[in-house]
Protein backbone atom coordinates (compact mmCIF):
# COMPACT_ATOMS: atom_id res chain seq x y z
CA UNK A 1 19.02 85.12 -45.42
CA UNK A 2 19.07 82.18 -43.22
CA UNK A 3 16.93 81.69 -40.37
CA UNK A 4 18.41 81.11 -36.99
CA UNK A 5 17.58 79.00 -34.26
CA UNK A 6 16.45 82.06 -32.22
CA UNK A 7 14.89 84.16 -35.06
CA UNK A 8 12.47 80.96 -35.72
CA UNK A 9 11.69 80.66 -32.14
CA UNK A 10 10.72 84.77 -31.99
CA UNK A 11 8.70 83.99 -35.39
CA UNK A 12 6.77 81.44 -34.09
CA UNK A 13 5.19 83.30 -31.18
CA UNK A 14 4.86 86.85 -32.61
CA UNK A 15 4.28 86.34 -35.93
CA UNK A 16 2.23 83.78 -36.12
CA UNK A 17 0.16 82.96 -32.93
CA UNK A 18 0.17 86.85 -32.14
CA UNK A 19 -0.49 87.60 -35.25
CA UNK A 20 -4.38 88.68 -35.83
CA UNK A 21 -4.39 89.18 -39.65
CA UNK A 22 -4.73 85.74 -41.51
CA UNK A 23 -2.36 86.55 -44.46
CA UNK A 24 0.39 87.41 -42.86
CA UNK A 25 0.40 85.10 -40.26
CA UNK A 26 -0.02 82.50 -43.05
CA UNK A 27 3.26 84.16 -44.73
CA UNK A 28 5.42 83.75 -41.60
CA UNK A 29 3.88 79.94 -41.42
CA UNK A 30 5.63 79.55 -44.66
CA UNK A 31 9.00 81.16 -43.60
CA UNK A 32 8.87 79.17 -40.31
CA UNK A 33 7.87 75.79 -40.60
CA UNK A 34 8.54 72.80 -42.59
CA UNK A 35 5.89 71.74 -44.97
CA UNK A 36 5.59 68.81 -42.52
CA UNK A 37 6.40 70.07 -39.49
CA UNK A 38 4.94 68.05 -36.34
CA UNK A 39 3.28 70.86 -33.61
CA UNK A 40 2.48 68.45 -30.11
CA UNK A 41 0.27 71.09 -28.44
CA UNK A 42 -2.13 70.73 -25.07
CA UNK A 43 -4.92 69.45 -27.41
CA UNK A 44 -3.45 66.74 -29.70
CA UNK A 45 -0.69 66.57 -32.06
CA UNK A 46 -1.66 68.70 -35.71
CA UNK A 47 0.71 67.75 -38.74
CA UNK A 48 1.27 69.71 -41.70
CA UNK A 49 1.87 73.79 -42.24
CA UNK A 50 -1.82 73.75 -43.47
CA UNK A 51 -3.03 72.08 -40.31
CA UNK A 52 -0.98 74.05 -38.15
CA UNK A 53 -2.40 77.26 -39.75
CA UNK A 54 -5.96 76.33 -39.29
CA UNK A 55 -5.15 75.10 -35.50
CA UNK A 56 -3.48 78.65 -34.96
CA UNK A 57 -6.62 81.01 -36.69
CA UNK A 58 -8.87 78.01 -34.06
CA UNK A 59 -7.05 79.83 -31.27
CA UNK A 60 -6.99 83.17 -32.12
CA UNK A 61 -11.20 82.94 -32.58
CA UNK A 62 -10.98 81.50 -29.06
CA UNK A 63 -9.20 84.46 -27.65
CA UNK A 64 -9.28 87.39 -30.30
CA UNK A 65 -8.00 89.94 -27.68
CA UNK A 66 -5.04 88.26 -26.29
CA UNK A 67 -1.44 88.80 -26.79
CA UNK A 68 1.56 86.66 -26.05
CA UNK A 69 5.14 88.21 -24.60
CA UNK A 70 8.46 86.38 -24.31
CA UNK A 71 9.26 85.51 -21.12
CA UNK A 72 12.86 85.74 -21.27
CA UNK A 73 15.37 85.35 -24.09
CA UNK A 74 15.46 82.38 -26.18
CA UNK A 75 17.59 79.25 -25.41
CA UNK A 76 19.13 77.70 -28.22
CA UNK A 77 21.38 74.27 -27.82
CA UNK A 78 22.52 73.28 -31.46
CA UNK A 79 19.56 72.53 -33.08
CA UNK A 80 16.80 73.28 -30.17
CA UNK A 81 15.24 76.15 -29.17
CA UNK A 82 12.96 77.18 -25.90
CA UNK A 83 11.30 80.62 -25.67
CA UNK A 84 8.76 80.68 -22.38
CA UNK A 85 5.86 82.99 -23.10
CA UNK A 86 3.20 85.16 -21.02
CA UNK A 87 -0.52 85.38 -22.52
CA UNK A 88 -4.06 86.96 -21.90
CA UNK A 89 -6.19 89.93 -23.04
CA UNK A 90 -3.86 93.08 -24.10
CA UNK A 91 -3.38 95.32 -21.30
CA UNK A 92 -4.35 92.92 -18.61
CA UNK A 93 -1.37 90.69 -15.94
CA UNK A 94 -0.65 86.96 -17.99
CA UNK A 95 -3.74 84.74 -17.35
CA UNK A 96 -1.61 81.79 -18.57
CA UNK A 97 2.56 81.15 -19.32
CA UNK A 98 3.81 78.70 -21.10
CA UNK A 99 6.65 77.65 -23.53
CA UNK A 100 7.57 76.50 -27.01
CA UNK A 101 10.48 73.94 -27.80
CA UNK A 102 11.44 73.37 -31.29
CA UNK A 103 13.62 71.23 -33.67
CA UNK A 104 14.93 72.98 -36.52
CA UNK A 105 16.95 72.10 -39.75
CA UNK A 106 17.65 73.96 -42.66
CA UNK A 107 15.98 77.39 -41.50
CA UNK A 108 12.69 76.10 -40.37
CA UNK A 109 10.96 74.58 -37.38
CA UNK A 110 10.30 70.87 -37.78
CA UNK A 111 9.17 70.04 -34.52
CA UNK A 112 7.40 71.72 -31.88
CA UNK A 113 5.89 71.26 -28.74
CA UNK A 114 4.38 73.63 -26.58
CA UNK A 115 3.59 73.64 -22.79
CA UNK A 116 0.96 75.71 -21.15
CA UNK A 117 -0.07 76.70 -17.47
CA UNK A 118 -2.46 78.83 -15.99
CA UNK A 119 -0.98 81.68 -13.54
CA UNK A 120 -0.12 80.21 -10.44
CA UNK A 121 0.15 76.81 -10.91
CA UNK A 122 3.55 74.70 -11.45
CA UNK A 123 4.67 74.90 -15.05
């Protein structure tokens, strides 16, 4: 089965930074990303699937109780993808939005960066 452009981008926020249990978010790390992939995030720039895994179970012991949703469909143009998201504790309005852009080739995310704002100011 080959991964689309779209499927990646829903992979990489729900299965992987919304995902709380370390094993399988550290499957769907190896379904979506290239072993070197390149993730540009608000804190630095973390290369490497491994690196990228530990950076994502970082966050989640930040903010164990929060949840991201899409905010809106997925864009795709060729080889790019851009899903905004909403996030903050479960049950409670978005305490931040954001959105992921990725480069993909051959089935997997080689490239992503990922833009965040708190509620109510300028994205």
């Amino acid at each position: 089965m080959t991964n689309t452009v779209a499927d990646l981008m829903r992979r990489n926020l729900l299965d992987v930074f919304n995902e709380p249990d370390p094993e399988r978010r550290g499957a769907a790390i190896a379904q979506t990303y290239a072993e070197d992939v390149v993730w540009h995030e608000p804190d630095g720039v973390v290369r490497g699937r491994e690196a990228l895994a530990e950076r994502a179970t970082e966050l989640r012991a930040q903010a164990p109780d929060w949840v991201f949703h899409p905010d809106g469909p997925v864009s795709v143009n060729d080889d790019l993808g851009h899903l905004g998201f909403q996030c903050g504790p479960a049950g409670q309005p978005p305490v931040a939005t954001g959105m992921d852009i990725a480069h993909c080739k051959d089935g997997v995310i080689i490239e992503l960066y990922t833009i965040v704002a708190e509620v109510g100011q300028p994205s």
